[in-house]
C-alpha atoms as a PDB file:
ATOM      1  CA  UNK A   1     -18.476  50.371  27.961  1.00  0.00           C
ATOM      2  CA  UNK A   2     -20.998  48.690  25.301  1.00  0.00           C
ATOM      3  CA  UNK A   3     -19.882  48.031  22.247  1.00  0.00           C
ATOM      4  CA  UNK A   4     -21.583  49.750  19.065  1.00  0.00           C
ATOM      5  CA  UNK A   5     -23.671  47.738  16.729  1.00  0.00           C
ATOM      6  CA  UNK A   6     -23.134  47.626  12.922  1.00  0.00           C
ATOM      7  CA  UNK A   7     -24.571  46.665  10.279  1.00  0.00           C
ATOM      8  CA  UNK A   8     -22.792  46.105   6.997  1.00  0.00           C
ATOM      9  CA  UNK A   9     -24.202  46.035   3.393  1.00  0.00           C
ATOM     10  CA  UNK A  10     -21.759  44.280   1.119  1.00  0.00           C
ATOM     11  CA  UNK A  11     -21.978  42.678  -2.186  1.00  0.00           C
ATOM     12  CA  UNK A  12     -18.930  40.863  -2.571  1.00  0.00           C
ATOM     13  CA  UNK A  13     -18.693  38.537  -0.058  1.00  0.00           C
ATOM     14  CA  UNK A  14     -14.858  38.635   0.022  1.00  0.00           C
ATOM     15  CA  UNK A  15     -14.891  42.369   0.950  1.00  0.00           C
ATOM     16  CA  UNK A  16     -17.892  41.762   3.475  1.00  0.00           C
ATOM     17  CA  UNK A  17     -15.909  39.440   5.575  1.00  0.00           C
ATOM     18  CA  UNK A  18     -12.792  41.766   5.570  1.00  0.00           C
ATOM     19  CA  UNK A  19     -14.831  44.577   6.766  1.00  0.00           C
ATOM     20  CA  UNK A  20     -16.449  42.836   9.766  1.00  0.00           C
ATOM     21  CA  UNK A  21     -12.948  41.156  10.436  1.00  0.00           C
ATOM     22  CA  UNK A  22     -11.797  44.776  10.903  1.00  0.00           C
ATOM     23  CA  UNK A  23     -14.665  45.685  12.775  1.00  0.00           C
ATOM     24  CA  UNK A  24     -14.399  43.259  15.268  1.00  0.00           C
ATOM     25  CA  UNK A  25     -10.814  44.134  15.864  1.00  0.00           C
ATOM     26  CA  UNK A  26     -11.437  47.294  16.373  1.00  0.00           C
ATOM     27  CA  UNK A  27     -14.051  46.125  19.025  1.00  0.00           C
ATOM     28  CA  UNK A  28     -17.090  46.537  17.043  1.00  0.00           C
ATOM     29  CA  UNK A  29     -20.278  44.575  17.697  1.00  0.00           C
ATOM     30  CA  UNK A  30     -21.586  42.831  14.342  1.00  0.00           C
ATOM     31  CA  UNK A  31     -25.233  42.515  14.579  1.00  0.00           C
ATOM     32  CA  UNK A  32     -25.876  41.175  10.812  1.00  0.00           C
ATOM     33  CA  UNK A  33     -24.662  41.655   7.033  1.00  0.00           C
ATOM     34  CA  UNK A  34     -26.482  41.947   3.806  1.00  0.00           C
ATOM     35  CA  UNK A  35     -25.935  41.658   0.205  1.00  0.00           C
ATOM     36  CA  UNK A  36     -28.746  43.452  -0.780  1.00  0.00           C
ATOM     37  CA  UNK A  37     -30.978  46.227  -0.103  1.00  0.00           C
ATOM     38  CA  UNK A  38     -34.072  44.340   0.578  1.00  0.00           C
ATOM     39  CA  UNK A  39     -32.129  42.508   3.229  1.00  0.00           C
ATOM     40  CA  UNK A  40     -30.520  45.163   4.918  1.00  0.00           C
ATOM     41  CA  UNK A  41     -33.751  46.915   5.249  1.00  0.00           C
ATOM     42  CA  UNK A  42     -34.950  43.718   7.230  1.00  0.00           C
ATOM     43  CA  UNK A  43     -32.200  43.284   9.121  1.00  0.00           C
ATOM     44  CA  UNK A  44     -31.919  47.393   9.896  1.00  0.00           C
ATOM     45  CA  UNK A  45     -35.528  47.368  11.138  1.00  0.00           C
ATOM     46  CA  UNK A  46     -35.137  44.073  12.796  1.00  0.00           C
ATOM     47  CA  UNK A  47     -31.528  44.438  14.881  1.00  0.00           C
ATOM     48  CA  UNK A  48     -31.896  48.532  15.046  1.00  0.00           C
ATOM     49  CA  UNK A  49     -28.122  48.908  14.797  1.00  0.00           C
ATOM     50  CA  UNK A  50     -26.059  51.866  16.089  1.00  0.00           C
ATOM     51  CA  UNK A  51     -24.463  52.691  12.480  1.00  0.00           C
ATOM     52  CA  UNK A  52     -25.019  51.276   9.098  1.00  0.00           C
ATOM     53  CA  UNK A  53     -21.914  50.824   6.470  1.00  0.00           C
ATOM     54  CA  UNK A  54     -23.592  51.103   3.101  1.00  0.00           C
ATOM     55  CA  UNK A  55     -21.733  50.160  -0.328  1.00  0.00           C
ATOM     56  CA  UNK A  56     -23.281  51.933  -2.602  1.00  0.00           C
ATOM     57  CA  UNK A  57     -22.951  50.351  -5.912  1.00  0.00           C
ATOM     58  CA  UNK A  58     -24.840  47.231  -4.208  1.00  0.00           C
ATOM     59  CA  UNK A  59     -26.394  44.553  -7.218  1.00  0.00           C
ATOM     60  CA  UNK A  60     -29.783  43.848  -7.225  1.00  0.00           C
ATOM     61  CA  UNK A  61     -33.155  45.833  -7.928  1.00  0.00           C
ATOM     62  CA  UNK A  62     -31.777  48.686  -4.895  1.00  0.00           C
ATOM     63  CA  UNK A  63     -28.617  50.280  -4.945  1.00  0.00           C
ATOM     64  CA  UNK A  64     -26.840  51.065  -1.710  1.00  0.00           C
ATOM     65  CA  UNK A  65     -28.044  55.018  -1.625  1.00  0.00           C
ATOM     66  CA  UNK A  66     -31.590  53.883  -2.105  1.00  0.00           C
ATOM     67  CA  UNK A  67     -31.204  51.768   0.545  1.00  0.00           C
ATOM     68  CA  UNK A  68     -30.145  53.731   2.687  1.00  0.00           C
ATOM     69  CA  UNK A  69     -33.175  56.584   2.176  1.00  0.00           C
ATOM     70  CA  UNK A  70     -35.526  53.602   2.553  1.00  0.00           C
ATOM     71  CA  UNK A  71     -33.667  53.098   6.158  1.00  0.00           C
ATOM     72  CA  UNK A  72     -33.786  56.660   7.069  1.00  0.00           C
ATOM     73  CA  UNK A  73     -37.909  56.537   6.685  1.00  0.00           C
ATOM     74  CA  UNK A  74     -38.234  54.724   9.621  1.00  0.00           C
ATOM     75  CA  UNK A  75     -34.854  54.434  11.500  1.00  0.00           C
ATOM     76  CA  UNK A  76     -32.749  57.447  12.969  1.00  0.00           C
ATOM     77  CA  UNK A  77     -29.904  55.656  12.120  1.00  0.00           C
ATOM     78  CA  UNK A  78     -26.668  57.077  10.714  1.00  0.00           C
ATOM     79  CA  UNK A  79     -25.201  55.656   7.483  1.00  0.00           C
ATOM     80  CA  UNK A  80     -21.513  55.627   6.247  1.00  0.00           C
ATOM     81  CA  UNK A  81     -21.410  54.903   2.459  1.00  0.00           C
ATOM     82  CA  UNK A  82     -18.349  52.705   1.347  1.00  0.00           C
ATOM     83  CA  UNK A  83     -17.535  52.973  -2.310  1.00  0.00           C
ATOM     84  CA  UNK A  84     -14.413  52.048  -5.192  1.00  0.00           C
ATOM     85  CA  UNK A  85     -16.162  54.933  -6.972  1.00  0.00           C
ATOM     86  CA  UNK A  86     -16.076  58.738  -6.067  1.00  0.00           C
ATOM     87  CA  UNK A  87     -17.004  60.244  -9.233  1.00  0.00           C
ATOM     88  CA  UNK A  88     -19.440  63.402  -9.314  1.00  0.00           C
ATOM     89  CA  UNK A  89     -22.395  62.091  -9.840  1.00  0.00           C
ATOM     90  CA  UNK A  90     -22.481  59.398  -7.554  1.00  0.00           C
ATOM     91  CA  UNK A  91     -21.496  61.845  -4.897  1.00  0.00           C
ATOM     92  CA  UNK A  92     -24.163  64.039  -5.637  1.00  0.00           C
ATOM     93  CA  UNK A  93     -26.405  61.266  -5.428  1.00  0.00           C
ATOM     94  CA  UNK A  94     -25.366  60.141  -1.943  1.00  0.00           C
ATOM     95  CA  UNK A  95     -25.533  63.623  -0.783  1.00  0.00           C
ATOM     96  CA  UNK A  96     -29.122  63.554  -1.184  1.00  0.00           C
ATOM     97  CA  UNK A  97     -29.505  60.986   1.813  1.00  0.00           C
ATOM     98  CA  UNK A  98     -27.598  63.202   4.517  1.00  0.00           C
ATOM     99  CA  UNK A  99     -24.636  60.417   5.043  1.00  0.00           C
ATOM    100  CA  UNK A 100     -22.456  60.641   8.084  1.00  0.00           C
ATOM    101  CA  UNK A 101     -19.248  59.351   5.927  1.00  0.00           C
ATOM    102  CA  UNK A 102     -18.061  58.327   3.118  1.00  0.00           C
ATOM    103  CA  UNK A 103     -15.378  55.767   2.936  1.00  0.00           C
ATOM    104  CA  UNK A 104     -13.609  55.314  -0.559  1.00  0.00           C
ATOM    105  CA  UNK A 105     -12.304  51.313  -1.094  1.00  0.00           C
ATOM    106  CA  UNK A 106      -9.899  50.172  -0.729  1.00  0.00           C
ATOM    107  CA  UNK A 107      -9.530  51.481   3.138  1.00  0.00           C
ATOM    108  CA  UNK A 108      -6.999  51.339   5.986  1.00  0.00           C
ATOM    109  CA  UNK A 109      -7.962  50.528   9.468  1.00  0.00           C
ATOM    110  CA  UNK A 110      -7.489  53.391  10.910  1.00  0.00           C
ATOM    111  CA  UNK A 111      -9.989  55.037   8.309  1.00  0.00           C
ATOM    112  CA  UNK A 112     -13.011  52.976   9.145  1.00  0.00           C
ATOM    113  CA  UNK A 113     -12.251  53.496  12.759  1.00  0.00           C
ATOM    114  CA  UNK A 114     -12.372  57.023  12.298  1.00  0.00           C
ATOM    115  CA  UNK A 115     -15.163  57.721  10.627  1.00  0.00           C
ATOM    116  CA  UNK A 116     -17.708  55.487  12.744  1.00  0.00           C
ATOM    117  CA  UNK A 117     -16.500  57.119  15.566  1.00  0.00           C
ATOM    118  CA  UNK A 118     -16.693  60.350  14.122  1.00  0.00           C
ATOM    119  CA  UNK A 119     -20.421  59.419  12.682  1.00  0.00           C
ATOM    120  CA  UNK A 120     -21.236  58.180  16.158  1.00  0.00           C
ATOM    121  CA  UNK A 121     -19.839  61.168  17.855  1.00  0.00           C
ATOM    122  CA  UNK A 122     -21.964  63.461  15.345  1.00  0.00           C
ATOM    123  CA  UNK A 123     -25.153  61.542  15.870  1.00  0.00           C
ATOM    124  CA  UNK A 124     -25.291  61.294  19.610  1.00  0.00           C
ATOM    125  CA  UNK A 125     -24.796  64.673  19.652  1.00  0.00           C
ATOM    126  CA  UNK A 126     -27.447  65.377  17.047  1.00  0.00           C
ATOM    127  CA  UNK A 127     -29.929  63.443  19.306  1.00  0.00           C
ATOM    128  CA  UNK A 128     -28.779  65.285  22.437  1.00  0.00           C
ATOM    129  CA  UNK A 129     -29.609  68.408  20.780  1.00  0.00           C
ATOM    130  CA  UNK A 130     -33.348  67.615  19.215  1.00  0.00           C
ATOM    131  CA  UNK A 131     -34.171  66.050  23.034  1.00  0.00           C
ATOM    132  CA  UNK A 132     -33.021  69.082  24.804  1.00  0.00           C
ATOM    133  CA  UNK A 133     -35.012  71.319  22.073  1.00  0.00           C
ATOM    134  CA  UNK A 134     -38.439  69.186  22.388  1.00  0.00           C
ATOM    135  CA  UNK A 135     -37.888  69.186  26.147  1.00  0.00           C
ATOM    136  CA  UNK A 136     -37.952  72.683  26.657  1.00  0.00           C
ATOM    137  CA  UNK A 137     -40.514  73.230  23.900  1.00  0.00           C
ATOM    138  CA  UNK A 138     -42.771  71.371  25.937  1.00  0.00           C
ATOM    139  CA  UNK A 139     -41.976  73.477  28.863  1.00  0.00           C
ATOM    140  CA  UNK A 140     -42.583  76.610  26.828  1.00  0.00           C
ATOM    141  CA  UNK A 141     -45.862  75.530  25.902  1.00  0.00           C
ATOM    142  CA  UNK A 142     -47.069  73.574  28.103  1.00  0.00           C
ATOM    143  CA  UNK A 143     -45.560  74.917  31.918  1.00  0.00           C
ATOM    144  CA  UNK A 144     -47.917  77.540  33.171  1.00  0.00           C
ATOM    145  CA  UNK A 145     -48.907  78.022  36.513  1.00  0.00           C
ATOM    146  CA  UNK A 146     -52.228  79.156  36.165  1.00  0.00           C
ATOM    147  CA  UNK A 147     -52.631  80.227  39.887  1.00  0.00           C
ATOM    148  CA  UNK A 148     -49.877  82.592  39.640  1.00  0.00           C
ATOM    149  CA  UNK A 149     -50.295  83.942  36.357  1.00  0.00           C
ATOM    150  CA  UNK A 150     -46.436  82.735  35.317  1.00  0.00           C
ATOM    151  CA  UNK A 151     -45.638  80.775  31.773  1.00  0.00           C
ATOM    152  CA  UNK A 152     -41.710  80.122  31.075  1.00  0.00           C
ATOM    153  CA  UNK A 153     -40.311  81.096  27.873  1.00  0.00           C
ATOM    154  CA  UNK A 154     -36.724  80.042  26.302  1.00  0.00           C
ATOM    155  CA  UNK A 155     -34.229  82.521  25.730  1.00  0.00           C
ATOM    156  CA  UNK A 156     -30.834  81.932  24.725  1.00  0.00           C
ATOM    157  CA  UNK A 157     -30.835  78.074  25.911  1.00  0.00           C
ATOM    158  CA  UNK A 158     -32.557  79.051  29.637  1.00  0.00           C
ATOM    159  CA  UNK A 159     -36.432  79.119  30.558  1.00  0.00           C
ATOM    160  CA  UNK A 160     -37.196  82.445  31.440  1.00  0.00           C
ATOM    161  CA  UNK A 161     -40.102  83.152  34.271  1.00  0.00           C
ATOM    162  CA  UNK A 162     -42.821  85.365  32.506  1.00  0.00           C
ATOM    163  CA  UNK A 163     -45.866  86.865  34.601  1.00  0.00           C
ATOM    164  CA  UNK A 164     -48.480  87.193  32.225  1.00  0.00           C
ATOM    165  CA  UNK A 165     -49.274  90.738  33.870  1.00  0.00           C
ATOM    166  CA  UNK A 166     -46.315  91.853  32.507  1.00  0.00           C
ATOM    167  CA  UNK A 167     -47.135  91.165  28.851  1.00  0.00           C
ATOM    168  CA  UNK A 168     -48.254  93.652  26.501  1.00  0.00           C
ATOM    169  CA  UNK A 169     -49.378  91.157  23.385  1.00  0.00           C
ATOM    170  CA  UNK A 170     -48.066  88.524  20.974  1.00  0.00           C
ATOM    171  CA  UNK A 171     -47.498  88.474  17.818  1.00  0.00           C
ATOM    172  CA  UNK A 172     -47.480  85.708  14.727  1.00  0.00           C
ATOM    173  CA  UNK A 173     -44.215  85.562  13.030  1.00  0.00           C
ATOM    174  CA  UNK A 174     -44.528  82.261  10.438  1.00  0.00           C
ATOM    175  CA  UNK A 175     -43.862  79.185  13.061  1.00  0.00           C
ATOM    176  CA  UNK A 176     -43.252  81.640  15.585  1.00  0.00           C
ATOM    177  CA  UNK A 177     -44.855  84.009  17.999  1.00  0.00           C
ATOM    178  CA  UNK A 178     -43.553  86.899  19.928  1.00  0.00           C
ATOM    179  CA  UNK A 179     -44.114  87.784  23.267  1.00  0.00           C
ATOM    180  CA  UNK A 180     -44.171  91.250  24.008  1.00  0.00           C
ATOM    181  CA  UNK A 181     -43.277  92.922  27.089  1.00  0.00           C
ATOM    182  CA  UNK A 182     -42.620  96.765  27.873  1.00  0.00           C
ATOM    183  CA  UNK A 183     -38.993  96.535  27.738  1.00  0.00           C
ATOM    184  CA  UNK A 184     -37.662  92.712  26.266  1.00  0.00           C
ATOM    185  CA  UNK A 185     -39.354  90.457  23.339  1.00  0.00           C
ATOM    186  CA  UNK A 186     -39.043  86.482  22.980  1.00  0.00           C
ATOM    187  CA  UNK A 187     -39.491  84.663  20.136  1.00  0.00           C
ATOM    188  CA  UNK A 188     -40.597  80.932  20.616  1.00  0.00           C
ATOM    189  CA  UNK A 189     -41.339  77.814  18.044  1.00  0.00           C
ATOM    190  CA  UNK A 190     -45.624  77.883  19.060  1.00  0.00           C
ATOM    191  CA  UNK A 191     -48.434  78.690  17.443  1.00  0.00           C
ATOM    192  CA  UNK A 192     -50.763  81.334  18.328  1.00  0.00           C
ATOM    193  CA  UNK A 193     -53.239  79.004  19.045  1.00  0.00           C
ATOM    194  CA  UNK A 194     -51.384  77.196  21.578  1.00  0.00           C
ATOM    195  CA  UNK A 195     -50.570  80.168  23.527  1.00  0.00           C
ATOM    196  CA  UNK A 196     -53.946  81.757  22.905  1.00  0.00           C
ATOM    197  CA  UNK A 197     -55.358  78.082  25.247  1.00  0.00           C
ATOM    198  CA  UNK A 198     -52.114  79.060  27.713  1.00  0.00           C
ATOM    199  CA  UNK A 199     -53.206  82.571  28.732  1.00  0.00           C
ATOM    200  CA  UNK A 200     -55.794  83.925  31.107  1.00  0.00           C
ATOM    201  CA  UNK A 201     -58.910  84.140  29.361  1.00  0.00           C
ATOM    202  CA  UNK A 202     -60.130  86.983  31.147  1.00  0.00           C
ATOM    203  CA  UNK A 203     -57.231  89.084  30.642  1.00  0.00           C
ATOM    204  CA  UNK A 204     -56.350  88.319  26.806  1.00  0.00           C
ATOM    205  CA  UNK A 205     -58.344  88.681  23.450  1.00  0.00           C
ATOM    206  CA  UNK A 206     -57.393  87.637  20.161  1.00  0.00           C
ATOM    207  CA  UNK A 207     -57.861  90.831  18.183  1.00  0.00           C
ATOM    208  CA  UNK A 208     -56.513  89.620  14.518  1.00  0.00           C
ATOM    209  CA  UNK A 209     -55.373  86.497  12.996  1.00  0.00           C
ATOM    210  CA  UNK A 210     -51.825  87.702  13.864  1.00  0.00           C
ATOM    211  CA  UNK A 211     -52.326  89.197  18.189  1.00  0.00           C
ATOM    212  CA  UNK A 212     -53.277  88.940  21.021  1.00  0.00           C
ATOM    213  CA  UNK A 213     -53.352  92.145  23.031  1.00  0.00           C
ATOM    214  CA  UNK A 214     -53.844  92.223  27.115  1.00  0.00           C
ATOM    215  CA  UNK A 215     -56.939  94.185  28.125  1.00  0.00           C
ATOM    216  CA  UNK A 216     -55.728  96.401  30.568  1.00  0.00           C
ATOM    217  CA  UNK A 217     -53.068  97.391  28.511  1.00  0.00           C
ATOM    218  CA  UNK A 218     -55.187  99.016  25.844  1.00  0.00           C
ATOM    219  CA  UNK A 219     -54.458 102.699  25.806  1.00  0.00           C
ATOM    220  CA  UNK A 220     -57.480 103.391  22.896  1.00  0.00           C
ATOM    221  CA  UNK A 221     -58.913 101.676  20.149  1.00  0.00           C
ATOM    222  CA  UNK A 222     -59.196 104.132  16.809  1.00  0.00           C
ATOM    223  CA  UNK A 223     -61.416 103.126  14.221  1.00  0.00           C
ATOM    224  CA  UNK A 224     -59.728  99.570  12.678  1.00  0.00           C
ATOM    225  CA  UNK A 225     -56.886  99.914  15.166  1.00  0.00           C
ATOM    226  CA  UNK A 226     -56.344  99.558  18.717  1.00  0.00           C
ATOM    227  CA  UNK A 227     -53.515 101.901  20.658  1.00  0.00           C
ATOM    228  CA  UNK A 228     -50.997 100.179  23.425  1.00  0.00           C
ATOM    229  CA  UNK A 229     -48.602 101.054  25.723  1.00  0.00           C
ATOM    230  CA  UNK A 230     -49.667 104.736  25.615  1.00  0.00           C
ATOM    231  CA  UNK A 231     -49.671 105.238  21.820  1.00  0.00           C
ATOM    232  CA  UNK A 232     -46.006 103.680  21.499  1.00  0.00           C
ATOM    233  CA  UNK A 233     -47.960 100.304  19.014  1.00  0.00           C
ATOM    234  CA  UNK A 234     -51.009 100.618  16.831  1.00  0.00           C
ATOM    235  CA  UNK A 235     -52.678  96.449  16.281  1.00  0.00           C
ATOM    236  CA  UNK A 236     -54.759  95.404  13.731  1.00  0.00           C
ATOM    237  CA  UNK A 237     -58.233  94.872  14.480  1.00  0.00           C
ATOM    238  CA  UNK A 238     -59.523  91.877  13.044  1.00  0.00           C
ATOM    239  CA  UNK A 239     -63.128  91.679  11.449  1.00  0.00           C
ATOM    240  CA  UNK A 240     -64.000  88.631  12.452  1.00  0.00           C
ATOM    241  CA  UNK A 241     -62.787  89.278  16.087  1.00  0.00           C
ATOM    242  CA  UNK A 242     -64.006  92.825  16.808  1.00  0.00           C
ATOM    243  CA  UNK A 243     -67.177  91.771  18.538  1.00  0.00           C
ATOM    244  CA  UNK A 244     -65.118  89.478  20.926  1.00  0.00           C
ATOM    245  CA  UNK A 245     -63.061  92.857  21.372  1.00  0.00           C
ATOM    246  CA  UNK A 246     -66.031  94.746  22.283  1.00  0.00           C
ATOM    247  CA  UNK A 247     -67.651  92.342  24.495  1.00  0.00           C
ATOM    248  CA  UNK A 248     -64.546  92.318  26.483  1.00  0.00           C
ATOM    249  CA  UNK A 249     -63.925  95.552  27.166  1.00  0.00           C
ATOM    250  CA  UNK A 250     -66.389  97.896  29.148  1.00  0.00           C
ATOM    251  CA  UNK A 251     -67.955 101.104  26.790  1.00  0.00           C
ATOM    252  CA  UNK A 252     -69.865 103.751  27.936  1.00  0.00           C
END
């Protein structure tokens, strides 16, 4: 197995050298140190390290929780803080930057081995989760077999097959929309301008800022309002969409 590359911000140069001492008994990688916050910036963006251990109270023009948001800009990288000071306000400070530890001086072994394993733990896991999420976002919105008439939808972590016949209309709900069918509802992270491109032209109209209704599944349209599912859901009508509406739909 690999080892992990660190990165440790240390002002005293005494304490510096213990830490990566430890760290490389414990079978730790060292890929640089830095006294201040302008270096471990540079060196962070240069080595892209695994975990960062951040002193906080660092000297110079940055401190160590400065630092550290400066790092988090541009790097996913987690950040254990490693302080002789625990009061209040300095906690409250640190908080602020979403730290994966926090390591009061002086420490034992067994503490710093803990809590990078524990902040790489929590961070691979992290990552697992937001790849997994954007991976079946882009299935939600972009899968569709247009041939078929099928788009897949998630529901509770699994892609559900949808045939677009089968939907009554969707609704806006903030970052969300909902897809309506007779008997079930799903609530994805789209917009309704994504899924208005997605469905079948022919058979869907955008009838208000906030749905889409299916054509066929229009029981009556009354005044401002149009009827579905035989009177069981009365929609909006738009102002600025009702002549799409009517072109759509046959009158006699």
């Amino acid at each position: 197995m690999s080892k992990n590359n660190i990165l440790v911000v240390e002002d005293e140069s005494i304490v510096s050298k213990d830490i990566q001492q430890s760290l490389k008994k414990l079978g730790y990688n060292i890929v640089g140190a830095a006294s201040t916050g302008e270096k471990a910036i540079l060196l962070a963006n240069e080595t892209k390290p695994d975990l960062v251990l951040m002193d906080i109270m660092l000297k110079g023009d940055m401190s160590g929780i400065e630092t550290a948001e400066k790092i988090k800009e541009t790097l996913n990288i987690p950040v254990i803080y490693l302080t002789a000071y625990a009061d209040e306000n300095t906690l409250s400070k640190a908080k602020v930057t979403e730290p994966y530890g926090y390591i009061i001086k002086p420490f034992k072994e067994i503490d710093l081995h803990t809590s990078i394993e524990m902040a790489l733990y929590k961070h691979g896991k992290e990552q697992e989760i937001v790849k997994e999420r954007d991976f079946l976002y882009s299935l939600v919105e972009n899968t569709k077999d247009s041939d078929d008439g099928v788009i897949f939808v998630k529901s509770n972590s699994r892609l559900v097959k949808v045939k677009t016949t089968d939907i009554l209309f969707v609704e806006a709900l903030k970052d969300y929309v909902v897809i309506n069918l007779s008997d079930v509802r799903f609530t994805i992270h789209s917009t309704m301008k994504d899924i208005e491109k997605k469905l079948p032209g022919n058979d869907f109209v955008r009838v208000h800022r906030s749905y889409i209704v299916r054509l066929n599944k229009i029981t009556a349209i009354e005044q401002t309002n149009i009827v579905m599912d035989g009177g069981k859901k009365l929609i909006p009508i738009g102002g600025s969409y009702k002549d799409d509406l009517f072109n759509k739909i046959k009158t006699i």
